[in-house]
PDB file of N, CA and C in Angstrom:
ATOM      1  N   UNK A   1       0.827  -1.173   0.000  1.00  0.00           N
ATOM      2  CA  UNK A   1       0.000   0.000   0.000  1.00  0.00           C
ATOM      3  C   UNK A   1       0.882   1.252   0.000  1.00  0.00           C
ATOM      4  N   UNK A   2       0.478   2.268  -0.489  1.00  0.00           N
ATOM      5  CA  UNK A   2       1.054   3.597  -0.654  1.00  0.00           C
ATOM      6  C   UNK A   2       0.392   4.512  -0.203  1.00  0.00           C
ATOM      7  N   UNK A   3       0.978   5.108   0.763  1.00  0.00           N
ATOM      8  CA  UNK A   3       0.363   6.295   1.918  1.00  0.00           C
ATOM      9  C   UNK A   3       0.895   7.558   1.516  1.00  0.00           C
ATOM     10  N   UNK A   4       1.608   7.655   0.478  1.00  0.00           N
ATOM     11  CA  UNK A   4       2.004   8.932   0.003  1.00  0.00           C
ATOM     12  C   UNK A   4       0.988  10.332  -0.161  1.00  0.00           C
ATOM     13  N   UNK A   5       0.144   9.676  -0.756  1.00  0.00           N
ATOM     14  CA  UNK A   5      -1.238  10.964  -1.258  1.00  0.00           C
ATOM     15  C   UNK A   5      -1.905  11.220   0.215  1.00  0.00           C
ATOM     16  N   UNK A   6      -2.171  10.236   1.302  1.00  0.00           N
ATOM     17  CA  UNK A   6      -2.805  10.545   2.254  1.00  0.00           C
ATOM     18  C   UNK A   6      -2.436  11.509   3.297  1.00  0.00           C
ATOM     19  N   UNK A   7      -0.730  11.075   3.483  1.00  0.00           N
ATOM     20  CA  UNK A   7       0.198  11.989   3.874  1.00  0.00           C
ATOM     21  C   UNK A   7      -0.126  13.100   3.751  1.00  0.00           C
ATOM     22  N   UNK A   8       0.590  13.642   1.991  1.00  0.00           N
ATOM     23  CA  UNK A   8       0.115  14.751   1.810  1.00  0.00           C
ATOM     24  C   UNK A   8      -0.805  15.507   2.105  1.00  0.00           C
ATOM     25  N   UNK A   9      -2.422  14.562   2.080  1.00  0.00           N
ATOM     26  CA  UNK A   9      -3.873  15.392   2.006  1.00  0.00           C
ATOM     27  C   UNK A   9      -3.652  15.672   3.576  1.00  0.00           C
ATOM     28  N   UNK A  10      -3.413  14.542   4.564  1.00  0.00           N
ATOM     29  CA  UNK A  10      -3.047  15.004   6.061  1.00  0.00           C
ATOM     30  C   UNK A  10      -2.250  16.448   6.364  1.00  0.00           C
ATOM     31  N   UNK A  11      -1.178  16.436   6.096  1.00  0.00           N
ATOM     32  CA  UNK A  11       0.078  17.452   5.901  1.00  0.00           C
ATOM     33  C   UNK A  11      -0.589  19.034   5.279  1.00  0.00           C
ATOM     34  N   UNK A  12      -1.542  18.571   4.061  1.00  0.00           N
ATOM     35  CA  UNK A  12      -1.962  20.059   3.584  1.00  0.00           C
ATOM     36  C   UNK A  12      -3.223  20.558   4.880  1.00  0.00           C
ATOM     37  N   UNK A  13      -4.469  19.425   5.392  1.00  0.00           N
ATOM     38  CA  UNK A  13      -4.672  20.243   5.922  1.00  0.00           C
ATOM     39  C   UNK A  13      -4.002  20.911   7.101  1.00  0.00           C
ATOM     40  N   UNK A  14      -3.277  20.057   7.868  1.00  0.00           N
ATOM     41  CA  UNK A  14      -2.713  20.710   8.894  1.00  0.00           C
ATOM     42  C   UNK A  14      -2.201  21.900   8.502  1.00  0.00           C
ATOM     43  N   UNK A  15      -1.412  22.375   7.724  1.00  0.00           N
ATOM     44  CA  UNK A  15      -0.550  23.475   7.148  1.00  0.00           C
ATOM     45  C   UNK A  15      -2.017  24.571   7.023  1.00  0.00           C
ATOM     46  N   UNK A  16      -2.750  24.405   6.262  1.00  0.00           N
ATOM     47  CA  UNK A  16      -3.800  25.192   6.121  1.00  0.00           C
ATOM     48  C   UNK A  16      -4.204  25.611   7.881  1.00  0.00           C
ATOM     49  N   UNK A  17      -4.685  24.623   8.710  1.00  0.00           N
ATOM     50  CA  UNK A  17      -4.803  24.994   9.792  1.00  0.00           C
ATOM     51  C   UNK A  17      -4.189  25.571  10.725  1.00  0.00           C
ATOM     52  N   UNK A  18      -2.696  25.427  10.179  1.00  0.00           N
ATOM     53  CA  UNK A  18      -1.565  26.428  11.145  1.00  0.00           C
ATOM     54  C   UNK A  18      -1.959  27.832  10.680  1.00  0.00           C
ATOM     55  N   UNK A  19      -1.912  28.423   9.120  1.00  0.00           N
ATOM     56  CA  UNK A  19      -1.869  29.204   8.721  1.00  0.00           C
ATOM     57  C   UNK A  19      -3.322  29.913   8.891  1.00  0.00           C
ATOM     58  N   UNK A  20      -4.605  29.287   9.158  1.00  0.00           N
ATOM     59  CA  UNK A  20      -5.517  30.013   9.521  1.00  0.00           C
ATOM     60  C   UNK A  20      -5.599  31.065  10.785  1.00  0.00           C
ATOM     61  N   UNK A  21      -5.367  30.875  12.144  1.00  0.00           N
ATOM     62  CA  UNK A  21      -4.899  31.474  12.890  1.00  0.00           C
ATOM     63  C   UNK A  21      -3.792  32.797  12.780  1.00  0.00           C
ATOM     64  N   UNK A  22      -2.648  32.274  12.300  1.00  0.00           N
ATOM     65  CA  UNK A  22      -1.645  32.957  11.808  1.00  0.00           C
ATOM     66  C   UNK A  22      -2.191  34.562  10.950  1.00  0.00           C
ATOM     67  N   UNK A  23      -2.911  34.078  10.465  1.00  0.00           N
ATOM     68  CA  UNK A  23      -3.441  35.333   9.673  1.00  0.00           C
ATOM     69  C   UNK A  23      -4.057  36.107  10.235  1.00  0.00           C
ATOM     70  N   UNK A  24      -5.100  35.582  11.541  1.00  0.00           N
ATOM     71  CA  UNK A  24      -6.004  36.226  12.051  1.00  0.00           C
ATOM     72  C   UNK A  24      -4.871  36.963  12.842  1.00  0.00           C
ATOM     73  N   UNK A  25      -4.266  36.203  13.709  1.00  0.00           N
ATOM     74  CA  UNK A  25      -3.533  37.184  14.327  1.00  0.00           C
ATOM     75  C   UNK A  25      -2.166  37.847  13.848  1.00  0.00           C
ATOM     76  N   UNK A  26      -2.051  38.103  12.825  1.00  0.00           N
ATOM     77  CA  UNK A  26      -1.244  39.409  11.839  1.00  0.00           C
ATOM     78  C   UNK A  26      -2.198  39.965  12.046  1.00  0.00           C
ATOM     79  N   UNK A  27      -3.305  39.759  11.292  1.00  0.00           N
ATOM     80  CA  UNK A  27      -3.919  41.099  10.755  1.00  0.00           C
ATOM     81  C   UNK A  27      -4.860  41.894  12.377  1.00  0.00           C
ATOM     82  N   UNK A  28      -4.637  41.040  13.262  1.00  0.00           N
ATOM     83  CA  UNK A  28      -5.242  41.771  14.311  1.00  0.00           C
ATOM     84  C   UNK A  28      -3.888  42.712  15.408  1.00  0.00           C
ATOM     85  N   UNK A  29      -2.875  41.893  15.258  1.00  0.00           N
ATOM     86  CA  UNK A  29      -1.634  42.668  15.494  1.00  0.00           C
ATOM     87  C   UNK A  29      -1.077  44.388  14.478  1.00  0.00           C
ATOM     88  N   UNK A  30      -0.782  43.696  13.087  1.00  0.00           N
ATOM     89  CA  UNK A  30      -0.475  44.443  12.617  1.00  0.00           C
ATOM     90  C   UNK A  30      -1.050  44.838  11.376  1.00  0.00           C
ATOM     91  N   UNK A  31      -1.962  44.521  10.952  1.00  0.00           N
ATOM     92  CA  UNK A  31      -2.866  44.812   9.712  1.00  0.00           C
ATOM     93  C   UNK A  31      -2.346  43.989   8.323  1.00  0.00           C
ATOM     94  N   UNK A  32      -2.495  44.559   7.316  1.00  0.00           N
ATOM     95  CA  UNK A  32      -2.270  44.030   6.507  1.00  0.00           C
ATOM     96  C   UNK A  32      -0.468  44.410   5.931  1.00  0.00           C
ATOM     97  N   UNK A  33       0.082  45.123   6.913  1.00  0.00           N
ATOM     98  CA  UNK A  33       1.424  45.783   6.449  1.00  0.00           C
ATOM     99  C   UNK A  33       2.676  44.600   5.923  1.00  0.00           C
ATOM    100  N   UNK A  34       2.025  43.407   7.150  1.00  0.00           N
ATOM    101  CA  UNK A  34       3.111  41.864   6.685  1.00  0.00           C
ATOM    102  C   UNK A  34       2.932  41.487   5.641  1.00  0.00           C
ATOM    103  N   UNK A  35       1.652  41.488   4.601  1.00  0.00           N
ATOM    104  CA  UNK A  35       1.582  40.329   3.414  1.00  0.00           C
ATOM    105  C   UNK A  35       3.100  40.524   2.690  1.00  0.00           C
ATOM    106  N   UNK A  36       3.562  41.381   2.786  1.00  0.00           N
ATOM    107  CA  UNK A  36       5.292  40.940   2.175  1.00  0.00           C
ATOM    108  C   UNK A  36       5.771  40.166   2.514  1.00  0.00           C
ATOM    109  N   UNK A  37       6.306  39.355   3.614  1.00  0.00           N
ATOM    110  CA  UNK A  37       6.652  38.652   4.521  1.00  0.00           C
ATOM    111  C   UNK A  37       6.039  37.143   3.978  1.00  0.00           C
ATOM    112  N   UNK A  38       4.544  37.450   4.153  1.00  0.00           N
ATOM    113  CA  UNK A  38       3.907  36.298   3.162  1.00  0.00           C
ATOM    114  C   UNK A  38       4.477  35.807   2.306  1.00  0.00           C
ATOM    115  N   UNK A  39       4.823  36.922   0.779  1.00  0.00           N
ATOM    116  CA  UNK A  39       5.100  36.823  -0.094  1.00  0.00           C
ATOM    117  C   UNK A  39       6.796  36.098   0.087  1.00  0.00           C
ATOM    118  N   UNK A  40       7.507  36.497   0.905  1.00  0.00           N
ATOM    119  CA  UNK A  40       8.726  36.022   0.719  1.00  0.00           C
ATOM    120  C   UNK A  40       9.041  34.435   1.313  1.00  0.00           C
ATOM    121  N   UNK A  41       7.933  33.803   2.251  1.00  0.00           N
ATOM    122  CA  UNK A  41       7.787  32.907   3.404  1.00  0.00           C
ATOM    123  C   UNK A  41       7.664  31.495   1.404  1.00  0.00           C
ATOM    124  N   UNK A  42       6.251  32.478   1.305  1.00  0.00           N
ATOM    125  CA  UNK A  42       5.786  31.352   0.040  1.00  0.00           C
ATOM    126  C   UNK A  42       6.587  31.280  -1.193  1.00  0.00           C
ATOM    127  N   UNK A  43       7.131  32.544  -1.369  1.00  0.00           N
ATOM    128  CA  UNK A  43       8.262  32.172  -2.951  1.00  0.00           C
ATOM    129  C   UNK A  43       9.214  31.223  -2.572  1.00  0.00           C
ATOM    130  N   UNK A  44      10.204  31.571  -0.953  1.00  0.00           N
ATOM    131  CA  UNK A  44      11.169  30.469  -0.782  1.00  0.00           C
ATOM    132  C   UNK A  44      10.528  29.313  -0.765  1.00  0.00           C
ATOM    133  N   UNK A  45       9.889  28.849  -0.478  1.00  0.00           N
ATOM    134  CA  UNK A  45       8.962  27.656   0.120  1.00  0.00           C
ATOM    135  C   UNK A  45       8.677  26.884  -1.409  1.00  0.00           C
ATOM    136  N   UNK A  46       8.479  27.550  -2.188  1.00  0.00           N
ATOM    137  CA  UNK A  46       7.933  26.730  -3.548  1.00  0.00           C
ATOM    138  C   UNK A  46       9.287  26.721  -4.326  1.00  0.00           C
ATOM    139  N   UNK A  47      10.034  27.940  -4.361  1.00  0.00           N
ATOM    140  CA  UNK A  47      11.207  27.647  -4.948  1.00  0.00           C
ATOM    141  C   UNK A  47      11.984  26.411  -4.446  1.00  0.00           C
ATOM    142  N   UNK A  48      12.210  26.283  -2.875  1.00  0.00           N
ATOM    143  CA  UNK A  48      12.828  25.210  -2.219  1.00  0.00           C
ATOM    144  C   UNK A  48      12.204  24.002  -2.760  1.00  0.00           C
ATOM    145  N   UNK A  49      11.188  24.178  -2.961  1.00  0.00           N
ATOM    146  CA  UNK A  49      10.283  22.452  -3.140  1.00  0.00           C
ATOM    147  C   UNK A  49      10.723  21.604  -4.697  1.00  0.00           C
ATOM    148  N   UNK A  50      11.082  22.772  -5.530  1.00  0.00           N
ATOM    149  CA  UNK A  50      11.689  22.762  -6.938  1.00  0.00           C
ATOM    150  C   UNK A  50      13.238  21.713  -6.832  1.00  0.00           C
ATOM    151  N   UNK A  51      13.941  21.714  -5.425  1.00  0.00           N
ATOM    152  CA  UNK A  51      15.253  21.440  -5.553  1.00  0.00           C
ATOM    153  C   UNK A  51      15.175  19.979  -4.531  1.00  0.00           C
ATOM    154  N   UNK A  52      13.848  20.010  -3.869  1.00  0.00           N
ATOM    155  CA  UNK A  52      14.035  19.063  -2.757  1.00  0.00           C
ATOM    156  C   UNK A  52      13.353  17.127  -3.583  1.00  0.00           C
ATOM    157  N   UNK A  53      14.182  17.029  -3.866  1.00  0.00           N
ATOM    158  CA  UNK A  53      14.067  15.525  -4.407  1.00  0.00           C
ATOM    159  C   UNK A  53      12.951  14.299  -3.869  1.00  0.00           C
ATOM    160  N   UNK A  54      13.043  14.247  -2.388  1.00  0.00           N
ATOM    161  CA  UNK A  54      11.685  13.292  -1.752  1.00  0.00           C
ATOM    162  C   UNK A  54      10.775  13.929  -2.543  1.00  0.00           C
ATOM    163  N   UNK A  55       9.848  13.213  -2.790  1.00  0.00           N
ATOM    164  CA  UNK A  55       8.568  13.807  -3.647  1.00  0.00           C
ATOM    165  C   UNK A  55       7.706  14.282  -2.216  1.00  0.00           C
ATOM    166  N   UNK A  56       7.305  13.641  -1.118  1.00  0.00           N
ATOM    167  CA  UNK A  56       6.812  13.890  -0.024  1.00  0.00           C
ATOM    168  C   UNK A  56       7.270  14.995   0.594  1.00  0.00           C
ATOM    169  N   UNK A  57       8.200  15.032   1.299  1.00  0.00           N
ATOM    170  CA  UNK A  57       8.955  16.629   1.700  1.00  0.00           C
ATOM    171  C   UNK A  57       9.101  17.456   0.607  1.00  0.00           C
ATOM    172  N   UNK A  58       8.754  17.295  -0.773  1.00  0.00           N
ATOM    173  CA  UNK A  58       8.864  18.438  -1.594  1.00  0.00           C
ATOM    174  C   UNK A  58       7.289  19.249  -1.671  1.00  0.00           C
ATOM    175  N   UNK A  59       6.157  17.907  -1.746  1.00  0.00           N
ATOM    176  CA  UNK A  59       4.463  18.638  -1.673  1.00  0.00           C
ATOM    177  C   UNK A  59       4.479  18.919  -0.518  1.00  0.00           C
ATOM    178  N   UNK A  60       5.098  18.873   0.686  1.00  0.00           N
ATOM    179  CA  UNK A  60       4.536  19.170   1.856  1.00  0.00           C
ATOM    180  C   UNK A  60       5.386  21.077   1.803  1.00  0.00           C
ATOM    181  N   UNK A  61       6.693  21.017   1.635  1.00  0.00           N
ATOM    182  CA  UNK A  61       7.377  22.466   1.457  1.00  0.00           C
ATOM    183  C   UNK A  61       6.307  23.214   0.498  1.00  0.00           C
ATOM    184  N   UNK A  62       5.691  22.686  -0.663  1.00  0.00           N
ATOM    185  CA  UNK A  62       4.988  23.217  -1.742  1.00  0.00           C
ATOM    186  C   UNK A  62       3.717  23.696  -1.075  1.00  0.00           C
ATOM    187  N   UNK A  63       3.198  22.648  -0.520  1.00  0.00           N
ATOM    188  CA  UNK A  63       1.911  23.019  -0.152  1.00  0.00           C
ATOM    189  C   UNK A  63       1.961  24.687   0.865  1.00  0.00           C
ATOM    190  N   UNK A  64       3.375  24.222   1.778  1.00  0.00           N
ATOM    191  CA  UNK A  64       3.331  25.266   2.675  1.00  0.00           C
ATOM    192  C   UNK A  64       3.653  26.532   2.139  1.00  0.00           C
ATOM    193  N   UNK A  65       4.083  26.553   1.233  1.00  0.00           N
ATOM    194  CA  UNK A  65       4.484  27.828   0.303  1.00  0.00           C
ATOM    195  C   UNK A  65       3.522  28.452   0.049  1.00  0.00           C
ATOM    196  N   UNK A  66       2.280  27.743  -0.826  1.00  0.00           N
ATOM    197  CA  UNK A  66       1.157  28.230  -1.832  1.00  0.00           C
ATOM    198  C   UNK A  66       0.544  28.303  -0.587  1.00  0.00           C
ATOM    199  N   UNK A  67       0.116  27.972   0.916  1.00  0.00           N
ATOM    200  CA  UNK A  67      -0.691  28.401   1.441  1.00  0.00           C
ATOM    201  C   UNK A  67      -0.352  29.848   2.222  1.00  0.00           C
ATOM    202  N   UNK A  68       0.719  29.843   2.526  1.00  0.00           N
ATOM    203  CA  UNK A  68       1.606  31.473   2.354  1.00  0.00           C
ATOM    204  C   UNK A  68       1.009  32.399   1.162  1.00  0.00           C
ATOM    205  N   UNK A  69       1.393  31.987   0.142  1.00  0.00           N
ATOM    206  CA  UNK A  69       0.769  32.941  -0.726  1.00  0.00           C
ATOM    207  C   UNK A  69      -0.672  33.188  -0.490  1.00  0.00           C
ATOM    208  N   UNK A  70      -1.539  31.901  -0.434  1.00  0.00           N
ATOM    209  CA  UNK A  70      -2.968  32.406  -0.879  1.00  0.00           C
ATOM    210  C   UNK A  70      -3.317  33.171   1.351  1.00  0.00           C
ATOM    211  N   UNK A  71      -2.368  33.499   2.019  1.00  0.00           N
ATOM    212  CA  UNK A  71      -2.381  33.947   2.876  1.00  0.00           C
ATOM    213  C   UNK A  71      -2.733  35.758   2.843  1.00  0.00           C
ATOM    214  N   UNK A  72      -2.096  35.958   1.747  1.00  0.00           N
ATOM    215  CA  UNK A  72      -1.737  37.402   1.234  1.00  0.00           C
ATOM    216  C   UNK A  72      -2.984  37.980   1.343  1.00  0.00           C
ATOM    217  N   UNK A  73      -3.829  36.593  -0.109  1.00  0.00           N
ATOM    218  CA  UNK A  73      -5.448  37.073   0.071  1.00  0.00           C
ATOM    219  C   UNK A  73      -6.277  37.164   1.301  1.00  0.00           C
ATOM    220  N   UNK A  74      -6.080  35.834   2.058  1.00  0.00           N
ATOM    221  CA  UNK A  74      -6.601  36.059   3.219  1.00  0.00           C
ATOM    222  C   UNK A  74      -6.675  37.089   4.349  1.00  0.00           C
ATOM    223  N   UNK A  75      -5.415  37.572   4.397  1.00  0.00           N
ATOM    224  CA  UNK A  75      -5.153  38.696   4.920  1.00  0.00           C
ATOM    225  C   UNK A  75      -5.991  40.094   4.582  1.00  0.00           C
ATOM    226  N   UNK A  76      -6.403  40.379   3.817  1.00  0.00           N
ATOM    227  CA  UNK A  76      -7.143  41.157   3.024  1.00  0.00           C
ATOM    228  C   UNK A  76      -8.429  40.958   3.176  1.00  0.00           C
ATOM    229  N   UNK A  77      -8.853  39.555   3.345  1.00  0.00           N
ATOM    230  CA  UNK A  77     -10.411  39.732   3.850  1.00  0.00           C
ATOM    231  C   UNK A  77     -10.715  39.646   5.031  1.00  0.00           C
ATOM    232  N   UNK A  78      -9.439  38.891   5.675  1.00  0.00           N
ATOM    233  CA  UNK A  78      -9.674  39.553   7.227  1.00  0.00           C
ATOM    234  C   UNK A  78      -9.755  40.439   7.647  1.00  0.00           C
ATOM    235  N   UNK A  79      -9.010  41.975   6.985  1.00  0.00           N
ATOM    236  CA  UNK A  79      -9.592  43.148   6.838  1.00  0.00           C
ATOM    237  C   UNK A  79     -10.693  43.223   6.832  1.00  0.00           C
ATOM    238  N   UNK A  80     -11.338  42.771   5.824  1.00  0.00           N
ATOM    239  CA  UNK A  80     -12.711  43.141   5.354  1.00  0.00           C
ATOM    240  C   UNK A  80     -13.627  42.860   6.266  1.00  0.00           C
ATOM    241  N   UNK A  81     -13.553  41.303   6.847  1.00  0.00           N
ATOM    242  CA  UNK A  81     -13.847  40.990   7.998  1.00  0.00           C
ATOM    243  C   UNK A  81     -14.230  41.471   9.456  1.00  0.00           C
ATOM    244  N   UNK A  82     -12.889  42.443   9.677  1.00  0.00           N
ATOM    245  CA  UNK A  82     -12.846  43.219  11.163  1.00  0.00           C
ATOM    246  C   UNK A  82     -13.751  44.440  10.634  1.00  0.00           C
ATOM    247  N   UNK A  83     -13.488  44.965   9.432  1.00  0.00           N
ATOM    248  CA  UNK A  83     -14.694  46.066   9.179  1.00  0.00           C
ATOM    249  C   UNK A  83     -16.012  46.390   8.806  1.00  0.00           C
ATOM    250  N   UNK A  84     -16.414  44.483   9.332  1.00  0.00           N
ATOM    251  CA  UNK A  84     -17.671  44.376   8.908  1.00  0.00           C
ATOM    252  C   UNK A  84     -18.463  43.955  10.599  1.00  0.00           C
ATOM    253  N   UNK A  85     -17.207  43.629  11.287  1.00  0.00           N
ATOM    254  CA  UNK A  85     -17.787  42.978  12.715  1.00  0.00           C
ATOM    255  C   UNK A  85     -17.850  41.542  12.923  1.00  0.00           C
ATOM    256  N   UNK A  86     -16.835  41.156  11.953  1.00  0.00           N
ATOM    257  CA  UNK A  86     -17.216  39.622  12.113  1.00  0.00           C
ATOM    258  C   UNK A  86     -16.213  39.087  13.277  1.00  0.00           C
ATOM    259  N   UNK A  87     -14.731  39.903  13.420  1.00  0.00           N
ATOM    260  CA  UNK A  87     -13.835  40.263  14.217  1.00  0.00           C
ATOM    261  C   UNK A  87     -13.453  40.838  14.942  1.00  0.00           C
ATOM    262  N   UNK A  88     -12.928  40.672  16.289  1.00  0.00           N
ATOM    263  CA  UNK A  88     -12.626  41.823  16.801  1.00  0.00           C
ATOM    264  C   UNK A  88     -11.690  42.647  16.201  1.00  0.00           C
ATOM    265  N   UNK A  89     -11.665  43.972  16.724  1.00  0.00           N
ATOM    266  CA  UNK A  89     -10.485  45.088  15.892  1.00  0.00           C
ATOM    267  C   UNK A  89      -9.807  45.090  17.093  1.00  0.00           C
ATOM    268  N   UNK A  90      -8.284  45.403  16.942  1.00  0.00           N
ATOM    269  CA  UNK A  90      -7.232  45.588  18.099  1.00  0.00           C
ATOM    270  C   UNK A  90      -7.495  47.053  17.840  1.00  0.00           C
ATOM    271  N   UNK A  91      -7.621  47.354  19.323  1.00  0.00           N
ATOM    272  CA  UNK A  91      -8.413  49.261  19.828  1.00  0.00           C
ATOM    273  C   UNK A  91      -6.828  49.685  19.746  1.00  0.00           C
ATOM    274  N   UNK A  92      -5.518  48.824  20.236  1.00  0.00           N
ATOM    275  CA  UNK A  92      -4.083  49.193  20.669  1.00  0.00           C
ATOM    276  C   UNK A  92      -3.348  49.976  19.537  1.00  0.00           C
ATOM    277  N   UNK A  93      -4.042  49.361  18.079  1.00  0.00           N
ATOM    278  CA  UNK A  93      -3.310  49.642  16.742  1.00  0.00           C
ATOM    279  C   UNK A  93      -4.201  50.612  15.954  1.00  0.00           C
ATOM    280  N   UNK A  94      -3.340  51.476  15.462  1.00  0.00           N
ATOM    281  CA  UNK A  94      -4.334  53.009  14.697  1.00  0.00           C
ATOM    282  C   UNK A  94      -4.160  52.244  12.953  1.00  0.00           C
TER     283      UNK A  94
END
């Protein structure tokens, strides 16, 4: 039997689930000013996955990359989010 794909599907959601949180609290810390940070977390991350040979440690670096990126977006509607009330707003940050 081959547990490779399950791995992965295991591995992506967890990664997704680290990164859900993560976002909420950027954007409740510091707004949307990090998605750069994003951007640089997910380019290394997919570039690295390009060089890393295990096929397994390469979708799992990959996955964590692209969910970095599509973080950027997220970040942005968590905005949208806190200015709709679905979130609290940090009162500490102007």
């Amino acid at each position: 039997m081959y547990f490779t794909g399950i791995i992965i599907a295991v591995c992506t959601f967890v990664t997704i689930g680290i990164w859900h949180p993560i976002v909420i609290k950027t954007e409740y810390y510091w707004g949307t000013r990090p998605w750069i940070i994003y951007l640089v977390i997910g380019l290394i991350s997919i570039g690295a996955a390009l060089f890393i040979e295990n096929p397994l440690v390469s979708a799992v670096v990959g996955v964590f990359g692209a969910s970095a990126l599509w973080g950027i977006g997220e970040l942005f509607s968590q905005k949208k989010r806190v200015e709709r009330g679905w979130f609290p707003k940090n009162p500490n940050r102007k």
